[in-house]
C-alpha atoms as a PDB file:
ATOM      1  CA  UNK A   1      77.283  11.364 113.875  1.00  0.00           C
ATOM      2  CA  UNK A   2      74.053  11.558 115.931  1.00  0.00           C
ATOM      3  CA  UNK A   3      74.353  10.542 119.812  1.00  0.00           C
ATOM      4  CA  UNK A   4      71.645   8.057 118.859  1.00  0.00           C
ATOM      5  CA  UNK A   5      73.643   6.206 116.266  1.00  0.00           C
ATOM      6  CA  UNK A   6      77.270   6.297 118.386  1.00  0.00           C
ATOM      7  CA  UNK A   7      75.396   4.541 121.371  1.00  0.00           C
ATOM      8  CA  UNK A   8      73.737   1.955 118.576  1.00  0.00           C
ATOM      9  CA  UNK A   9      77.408   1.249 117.599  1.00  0.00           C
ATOM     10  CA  UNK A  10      78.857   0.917 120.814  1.00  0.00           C
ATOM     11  CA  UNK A  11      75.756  -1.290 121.775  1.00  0.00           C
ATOM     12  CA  UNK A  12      76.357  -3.477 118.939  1.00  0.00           C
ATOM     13  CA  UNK A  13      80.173  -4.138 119.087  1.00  0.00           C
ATOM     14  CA  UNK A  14      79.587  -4.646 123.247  1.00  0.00           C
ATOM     15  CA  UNK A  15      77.030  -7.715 121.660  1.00  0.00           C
ATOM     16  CA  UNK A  16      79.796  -9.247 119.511  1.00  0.00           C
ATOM     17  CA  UNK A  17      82.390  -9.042 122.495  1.00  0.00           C
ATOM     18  CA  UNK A  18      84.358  -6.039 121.919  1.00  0.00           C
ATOM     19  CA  UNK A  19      83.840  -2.854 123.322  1.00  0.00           C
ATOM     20  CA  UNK A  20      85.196   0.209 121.646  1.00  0.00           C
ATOM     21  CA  UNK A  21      88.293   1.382 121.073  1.00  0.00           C
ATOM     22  CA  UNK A  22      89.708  -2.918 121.806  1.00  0.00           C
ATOM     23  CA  UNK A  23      89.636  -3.773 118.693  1.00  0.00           C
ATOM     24  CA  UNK A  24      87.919  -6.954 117.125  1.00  0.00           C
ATOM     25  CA  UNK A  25      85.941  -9.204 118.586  1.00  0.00           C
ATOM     26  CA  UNK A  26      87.345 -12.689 119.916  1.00  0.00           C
ATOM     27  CA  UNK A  27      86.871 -15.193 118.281  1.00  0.00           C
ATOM     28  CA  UNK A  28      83.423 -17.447 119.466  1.00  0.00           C
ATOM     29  CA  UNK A  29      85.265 -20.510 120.848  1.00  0.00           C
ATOM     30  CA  UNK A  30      87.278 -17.977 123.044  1.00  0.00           C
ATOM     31  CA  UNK A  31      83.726 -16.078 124.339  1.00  0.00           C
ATOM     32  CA  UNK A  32      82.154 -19.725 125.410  1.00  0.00           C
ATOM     33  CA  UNK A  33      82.324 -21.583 128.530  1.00  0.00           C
ATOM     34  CA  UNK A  34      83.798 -24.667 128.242  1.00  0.00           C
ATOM     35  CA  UNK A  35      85.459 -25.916 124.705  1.00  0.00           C
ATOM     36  CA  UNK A  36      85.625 -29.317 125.630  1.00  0.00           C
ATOM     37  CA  UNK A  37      89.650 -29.163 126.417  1.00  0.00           C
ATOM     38  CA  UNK A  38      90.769 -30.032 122.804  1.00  0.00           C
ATOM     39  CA  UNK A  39      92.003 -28.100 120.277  1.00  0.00           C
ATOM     40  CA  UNK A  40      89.476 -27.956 117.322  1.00  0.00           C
ATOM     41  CA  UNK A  41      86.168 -27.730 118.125  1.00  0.00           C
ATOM     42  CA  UNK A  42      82.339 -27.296 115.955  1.00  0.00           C
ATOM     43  CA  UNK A  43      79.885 -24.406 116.298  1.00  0.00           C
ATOM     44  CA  UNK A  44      76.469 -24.643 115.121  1.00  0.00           C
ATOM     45  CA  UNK A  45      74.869 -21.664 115.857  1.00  0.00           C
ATOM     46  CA  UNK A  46      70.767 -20.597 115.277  1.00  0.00           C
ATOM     47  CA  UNK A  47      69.921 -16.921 115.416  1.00  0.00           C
ATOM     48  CA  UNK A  48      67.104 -18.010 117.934  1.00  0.00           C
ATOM     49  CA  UNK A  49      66.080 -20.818 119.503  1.00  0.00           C
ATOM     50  CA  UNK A  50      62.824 -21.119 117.025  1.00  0.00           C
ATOM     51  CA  UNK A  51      65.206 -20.610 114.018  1.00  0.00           C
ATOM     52  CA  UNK A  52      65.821 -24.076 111.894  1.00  0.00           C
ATOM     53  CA  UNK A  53      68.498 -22.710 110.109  1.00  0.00           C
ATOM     54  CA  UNK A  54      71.955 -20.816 110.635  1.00  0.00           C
ATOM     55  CA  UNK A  55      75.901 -21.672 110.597  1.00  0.00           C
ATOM     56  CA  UNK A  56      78.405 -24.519 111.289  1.00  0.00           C
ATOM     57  CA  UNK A  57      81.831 -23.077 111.768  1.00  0.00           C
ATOM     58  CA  UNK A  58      84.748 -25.652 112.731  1.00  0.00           C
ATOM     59  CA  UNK A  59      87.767 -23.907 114.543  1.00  0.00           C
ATOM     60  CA  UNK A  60      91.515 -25.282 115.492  1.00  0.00           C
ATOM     61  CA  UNK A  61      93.192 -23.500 117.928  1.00  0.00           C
ATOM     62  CA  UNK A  62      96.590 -22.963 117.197  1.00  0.00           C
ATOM     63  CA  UNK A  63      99.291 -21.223 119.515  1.00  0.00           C
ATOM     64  CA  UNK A  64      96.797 -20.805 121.737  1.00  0.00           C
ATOM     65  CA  UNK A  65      94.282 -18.696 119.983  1.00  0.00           C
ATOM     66  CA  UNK A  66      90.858 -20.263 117.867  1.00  0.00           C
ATOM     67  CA  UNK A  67      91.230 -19.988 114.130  1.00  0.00           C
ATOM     68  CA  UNK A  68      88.035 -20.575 112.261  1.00  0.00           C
ATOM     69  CA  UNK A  69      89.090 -23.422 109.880  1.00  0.00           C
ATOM     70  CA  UNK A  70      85.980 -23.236 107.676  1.00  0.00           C
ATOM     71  CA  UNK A  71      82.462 -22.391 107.728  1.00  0.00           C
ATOM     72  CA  UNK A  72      78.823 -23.482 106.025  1.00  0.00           C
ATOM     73  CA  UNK A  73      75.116 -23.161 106.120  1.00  0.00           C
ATOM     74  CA  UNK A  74      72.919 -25.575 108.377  1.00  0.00           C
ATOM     75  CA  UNK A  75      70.013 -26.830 109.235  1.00  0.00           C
ATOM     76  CA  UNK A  76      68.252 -27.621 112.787  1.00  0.00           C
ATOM     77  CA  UNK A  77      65.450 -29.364 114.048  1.00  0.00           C
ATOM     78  CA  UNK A  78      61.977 -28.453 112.172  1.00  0.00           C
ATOM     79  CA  UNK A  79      60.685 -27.600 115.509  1.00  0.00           C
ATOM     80  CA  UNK A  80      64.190 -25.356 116.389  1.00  0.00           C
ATOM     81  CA  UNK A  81      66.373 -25.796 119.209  1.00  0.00           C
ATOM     82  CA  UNK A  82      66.089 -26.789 123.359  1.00  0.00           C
ATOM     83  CA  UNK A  83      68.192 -27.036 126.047  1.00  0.00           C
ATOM     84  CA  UNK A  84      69.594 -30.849 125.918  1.00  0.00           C
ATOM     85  CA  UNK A  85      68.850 -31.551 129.310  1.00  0.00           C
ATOM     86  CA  UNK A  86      64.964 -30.724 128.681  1.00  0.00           C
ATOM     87  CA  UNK A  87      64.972 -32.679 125.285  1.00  0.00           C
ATOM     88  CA  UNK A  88      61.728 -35.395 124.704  1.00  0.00           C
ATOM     89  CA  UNK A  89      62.481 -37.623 121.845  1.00  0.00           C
ATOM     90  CA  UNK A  90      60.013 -37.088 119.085  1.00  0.00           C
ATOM     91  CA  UNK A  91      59.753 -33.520 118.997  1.00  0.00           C
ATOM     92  CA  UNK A  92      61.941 -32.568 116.243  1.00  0.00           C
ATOM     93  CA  UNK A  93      64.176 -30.284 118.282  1.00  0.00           C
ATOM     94  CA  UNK A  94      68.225 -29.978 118.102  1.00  0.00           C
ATOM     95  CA  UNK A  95      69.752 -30.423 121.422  1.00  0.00           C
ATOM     96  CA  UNK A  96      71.824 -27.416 122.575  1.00  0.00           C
ATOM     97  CA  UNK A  97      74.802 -27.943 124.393  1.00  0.00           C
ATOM     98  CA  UNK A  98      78.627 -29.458 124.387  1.00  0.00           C
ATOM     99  CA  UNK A  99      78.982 -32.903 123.258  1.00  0.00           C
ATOM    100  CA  UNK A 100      81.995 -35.076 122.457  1.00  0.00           C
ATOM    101  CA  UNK A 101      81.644 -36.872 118.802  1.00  0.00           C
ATOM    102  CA  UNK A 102      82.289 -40.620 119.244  1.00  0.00           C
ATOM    103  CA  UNK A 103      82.949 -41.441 115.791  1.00  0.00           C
ATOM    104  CA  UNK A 104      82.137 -41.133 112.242  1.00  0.00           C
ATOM    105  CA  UNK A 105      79.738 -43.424 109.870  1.00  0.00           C
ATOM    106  CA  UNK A 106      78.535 -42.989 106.152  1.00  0.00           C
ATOM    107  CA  UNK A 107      76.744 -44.821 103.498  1.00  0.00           C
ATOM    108  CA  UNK A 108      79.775 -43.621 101.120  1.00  0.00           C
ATOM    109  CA  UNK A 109      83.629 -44.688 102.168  1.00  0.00           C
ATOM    110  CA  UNK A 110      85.532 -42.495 104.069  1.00  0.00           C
ATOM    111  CA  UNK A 111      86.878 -39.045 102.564  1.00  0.00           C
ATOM    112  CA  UNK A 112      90.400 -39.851 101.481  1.00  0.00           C
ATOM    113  CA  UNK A 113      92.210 -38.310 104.493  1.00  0.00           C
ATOM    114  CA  UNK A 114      90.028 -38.831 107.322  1.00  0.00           C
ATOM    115  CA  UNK A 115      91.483 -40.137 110.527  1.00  0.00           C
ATOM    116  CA  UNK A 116      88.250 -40.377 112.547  1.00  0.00           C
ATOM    117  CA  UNK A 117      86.994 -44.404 113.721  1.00  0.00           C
ATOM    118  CA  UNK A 118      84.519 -44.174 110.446  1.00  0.00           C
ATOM    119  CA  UNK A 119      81.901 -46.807 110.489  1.00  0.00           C
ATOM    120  CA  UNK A 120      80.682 -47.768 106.636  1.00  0.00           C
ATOM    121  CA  UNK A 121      76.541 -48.552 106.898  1.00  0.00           C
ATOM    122  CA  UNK A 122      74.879 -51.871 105.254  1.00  0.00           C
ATOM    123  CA  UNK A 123      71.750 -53.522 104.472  1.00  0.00           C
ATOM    124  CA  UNK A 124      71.247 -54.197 108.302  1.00  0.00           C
ATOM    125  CA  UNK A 125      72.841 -51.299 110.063  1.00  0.00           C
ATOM    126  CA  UNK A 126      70.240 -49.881 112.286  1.00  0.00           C
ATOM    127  CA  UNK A 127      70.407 -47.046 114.772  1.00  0.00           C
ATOM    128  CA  UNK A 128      68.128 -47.996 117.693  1.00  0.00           C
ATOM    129  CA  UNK A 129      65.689 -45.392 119.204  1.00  0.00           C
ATOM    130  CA  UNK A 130      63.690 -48.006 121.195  1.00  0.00           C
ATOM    131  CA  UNK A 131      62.807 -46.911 124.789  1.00  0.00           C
ATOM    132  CA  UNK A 132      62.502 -50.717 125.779  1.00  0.00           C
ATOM    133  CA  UNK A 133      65.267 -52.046 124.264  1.00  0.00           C
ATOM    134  CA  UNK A 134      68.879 -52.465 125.688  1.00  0.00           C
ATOM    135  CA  UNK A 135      70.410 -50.677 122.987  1.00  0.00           C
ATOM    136  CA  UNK A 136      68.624 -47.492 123.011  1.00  0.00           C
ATOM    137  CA  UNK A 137      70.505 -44.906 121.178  1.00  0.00           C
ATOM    138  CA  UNK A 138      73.310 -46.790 119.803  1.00  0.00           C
ATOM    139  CA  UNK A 139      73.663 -48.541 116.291  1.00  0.00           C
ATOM    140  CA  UNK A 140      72.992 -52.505 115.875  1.00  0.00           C
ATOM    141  CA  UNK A 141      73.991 -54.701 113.293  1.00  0.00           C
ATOM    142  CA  UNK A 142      71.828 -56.629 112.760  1.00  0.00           C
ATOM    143  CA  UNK A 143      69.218 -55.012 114.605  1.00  0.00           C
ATOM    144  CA  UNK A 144      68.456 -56.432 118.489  1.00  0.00           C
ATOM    145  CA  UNK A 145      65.823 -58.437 118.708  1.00  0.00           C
ATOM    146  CA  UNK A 146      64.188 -55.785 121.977  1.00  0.00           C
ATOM    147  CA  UNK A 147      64.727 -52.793 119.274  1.00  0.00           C
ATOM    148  CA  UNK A 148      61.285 -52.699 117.415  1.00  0.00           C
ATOM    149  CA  UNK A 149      62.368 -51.622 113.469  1.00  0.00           C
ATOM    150  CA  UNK A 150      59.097 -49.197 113.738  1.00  0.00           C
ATOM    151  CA  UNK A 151      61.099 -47.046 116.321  1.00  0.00           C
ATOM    152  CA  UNK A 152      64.696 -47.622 114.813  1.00  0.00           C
ATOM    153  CA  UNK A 153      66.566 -45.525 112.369  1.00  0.00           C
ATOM    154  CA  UNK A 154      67.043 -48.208 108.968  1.00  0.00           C
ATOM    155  CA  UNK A 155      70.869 -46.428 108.146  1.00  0.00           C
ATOM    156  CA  UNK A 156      71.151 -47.295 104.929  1.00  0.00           C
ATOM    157  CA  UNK A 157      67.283 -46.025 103.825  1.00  0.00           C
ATOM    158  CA  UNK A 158      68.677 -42.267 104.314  1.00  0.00           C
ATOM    159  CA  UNK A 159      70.433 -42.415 101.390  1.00  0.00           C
ATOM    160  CA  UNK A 160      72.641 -39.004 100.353  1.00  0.00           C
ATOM    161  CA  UNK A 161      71.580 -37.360 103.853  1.00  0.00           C
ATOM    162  CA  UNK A 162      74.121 -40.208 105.594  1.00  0.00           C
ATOM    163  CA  UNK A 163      76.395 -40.575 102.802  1.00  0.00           C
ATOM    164  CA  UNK A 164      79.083 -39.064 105.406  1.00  0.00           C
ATOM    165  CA  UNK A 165      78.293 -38.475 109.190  1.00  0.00           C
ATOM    166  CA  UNK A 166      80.108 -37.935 112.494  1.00  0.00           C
ATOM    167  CA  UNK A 167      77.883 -38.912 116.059  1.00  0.00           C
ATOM    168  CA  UNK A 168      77.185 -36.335 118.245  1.00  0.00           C
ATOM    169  CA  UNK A 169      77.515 -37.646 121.949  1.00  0.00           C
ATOM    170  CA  UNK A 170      73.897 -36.041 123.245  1.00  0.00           C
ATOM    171  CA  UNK A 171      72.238 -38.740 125.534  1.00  0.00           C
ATOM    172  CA  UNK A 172      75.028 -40.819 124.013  1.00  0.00           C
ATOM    173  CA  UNK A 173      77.536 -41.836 127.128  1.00  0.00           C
ATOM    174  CA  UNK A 174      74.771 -43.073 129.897  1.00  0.00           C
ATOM    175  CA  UNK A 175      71.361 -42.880 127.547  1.00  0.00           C
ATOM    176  CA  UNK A 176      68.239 -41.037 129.270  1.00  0.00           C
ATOM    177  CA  UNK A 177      65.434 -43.165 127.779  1.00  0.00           C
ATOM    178  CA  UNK A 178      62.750 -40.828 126.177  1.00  0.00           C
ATOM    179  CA  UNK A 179      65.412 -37.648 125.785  1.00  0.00           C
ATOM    180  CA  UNK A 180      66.239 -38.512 122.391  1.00  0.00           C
ATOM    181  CA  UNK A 181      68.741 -41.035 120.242  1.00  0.00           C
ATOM    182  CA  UNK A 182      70.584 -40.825 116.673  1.00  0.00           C
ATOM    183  CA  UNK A 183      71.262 -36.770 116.625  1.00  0.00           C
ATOM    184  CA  UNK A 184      74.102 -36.087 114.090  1.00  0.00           C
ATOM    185  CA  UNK A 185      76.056 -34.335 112.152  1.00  0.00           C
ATOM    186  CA  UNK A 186      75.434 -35.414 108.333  1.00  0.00           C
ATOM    187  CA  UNK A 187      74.198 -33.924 105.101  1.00  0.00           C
ATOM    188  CA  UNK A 188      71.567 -31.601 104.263  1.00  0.00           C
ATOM    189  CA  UNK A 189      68.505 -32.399 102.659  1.00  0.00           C
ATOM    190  CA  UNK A 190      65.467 -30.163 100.957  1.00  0.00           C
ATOM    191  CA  UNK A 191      64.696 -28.912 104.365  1.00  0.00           C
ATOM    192  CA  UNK A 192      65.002 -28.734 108.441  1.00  0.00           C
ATOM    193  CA  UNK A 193      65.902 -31.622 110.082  1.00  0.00           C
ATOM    194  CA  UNK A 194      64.104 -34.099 112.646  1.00  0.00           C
ATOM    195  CA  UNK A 195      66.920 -32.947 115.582  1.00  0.00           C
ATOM    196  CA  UNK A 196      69.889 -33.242 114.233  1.00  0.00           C
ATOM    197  CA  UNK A 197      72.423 -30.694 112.341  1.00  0.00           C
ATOM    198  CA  UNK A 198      72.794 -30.680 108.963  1.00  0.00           C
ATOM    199  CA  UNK A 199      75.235 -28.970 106.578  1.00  0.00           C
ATOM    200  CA  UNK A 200      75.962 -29.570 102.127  1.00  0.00           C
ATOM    201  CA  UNK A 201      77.139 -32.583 101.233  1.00  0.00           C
ATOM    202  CA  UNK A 202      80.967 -31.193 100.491  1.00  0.00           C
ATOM    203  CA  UNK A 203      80.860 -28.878 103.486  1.00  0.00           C
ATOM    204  CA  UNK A 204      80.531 -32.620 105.971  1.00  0.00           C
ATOM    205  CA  UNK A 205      83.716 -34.254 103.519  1.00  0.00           C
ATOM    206  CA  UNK A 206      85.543 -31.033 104.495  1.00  0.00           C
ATOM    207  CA  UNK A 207      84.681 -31.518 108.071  1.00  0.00           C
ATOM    208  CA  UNK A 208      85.469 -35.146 108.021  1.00  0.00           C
ATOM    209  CA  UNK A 209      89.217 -34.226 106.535  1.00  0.00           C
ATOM    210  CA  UNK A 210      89.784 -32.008 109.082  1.00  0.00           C
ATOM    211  CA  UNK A 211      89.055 -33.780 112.463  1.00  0.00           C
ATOM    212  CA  UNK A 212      91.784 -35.002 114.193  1.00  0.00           C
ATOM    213  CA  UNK A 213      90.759 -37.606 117.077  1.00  0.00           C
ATOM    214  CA  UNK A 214      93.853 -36.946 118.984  1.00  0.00           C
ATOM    215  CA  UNK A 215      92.718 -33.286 119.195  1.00  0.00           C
ATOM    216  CA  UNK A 216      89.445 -34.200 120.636  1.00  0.00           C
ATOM    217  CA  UNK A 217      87.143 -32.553 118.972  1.00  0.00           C
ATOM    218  CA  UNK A 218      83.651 -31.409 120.025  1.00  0.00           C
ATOM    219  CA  UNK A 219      80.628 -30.113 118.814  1.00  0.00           C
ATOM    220  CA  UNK A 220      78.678 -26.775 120.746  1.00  0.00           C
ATOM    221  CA  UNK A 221      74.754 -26.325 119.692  1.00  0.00           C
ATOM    222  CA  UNK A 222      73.399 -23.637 120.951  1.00  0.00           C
ATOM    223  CA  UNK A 223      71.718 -19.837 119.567  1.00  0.00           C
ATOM    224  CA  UNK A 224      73.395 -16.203 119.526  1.00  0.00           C
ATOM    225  CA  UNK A 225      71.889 -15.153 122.564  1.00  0.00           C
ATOM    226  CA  UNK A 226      69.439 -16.115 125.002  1.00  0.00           C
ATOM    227  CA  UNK A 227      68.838 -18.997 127.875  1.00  0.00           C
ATOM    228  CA  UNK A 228      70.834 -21.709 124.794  1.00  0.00           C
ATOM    229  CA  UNK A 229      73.272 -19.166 123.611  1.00  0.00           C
ATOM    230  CA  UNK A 230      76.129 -21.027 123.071  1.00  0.00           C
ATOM    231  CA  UNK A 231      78.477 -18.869 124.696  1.00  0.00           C
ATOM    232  CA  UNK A 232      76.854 -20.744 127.495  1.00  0.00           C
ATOM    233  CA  UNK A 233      78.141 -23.888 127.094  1.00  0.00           C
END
């Protein structure tokens, strides 16, 4: 083999965290910097931070080592991924970061099996994203009278994309008005999403199975490399 193509090699298994001669690489949960202290976690990982697409992975960790669990295509924001902390709301961008997931909602009744809080939507479940109101970024039934229906999220209207769902915490425990409300985890449409992650219908009843509250899950959004790699976070 050419000098060239040994160095390529070495370069290339140095990227996916094993250098050579150790090996294969750890797994991703093990490479990042914070996991959220539970043991399962969510990856949803963009080759780049203009990318809308790429992969949701969920992981238990077991004996002390990560153990993918399953895996599926997703979907970002149709304007890619930022840094959560630099987020505007109304730019169609996923938030990168850690988040916790408060709880699961859905048009549809709960996956036989699922042990997450699971909220079931109606004709007047709402999801506020209303700067002035008092409720910004949390759901209201019926909607508050300071959350203006023009900037609120009708839950129902959405159809198959919320049939199942699970909250992701961004902006979610002390709400930053104008970073951004209702970013979740639900299913995939025709195409990218306005900022939150999206994954096939079956793939978010698989995920919905498999979380275990007492394990305290979380969710990491971030890209393979870069200033929102996810190893980051």
């Amino acid at each position: 083999m050419r000098p060239g193509v040994v160095a390529l090699a070495s370069a290339s298994l140095l990227v996916l965290g094993a250098a050579p001669g150790e090996g294969p690489p750890r797994p991703l949960p093990a490479r990042m910097a914070d996991t959220g202290g539970g043991t399962q976690l969510i990856t949803a990982v963009a080759h780049r931070a203009r990318s809308t697409s790429g992969t949701v992975t969920w992981w238990d960790r077991i004996d002390g080592r990560w153990v993918r669990a399953g895996s599926a295509s997703a979907r970002f924001g149709a304007k890619g991924l930022v840094e959560g902390t630099r987020r505007k709301q109304g730019t169609n961008t996923t938030p990168t970061g850690l988040y916790g997931l408060p709880y699961a909602f859905g048009i549809k009744a709960a996956p036989r099996g699922t042990a997450y809080k699971y909220r079931r939507v109606h004709k007047n479940s709402w999801w506020c994203q209303d700067n002035g109101s008092r409720v910004y970024n949390r759901w209201t039934e019926p909607r508050a009278r300071d959350c203006r229906a023009a900037e609120s999220e009708h839950l129902i209207s959405y159809g198959a994309l919320y049939a199942h769902a699970l909250v992701i915490g961004f902006n979610y425990e002390r709400p930053v008005k104008g970073r951004g409300a209702g970013i979740f985890l639900h299913v995939k449409g025709r195409g990218a999403t306005a900022g939150c992650v999206s994954v096939p219908a079956d793939a978010m009843r698989r995920i919905l199975k498999w979380a275990e509250p007492l394990r305290r899950p979380h969710i990491a959004i971030g890209t393979a490399n870069g200033p929102t790699a996810i190893t980051r976070y």
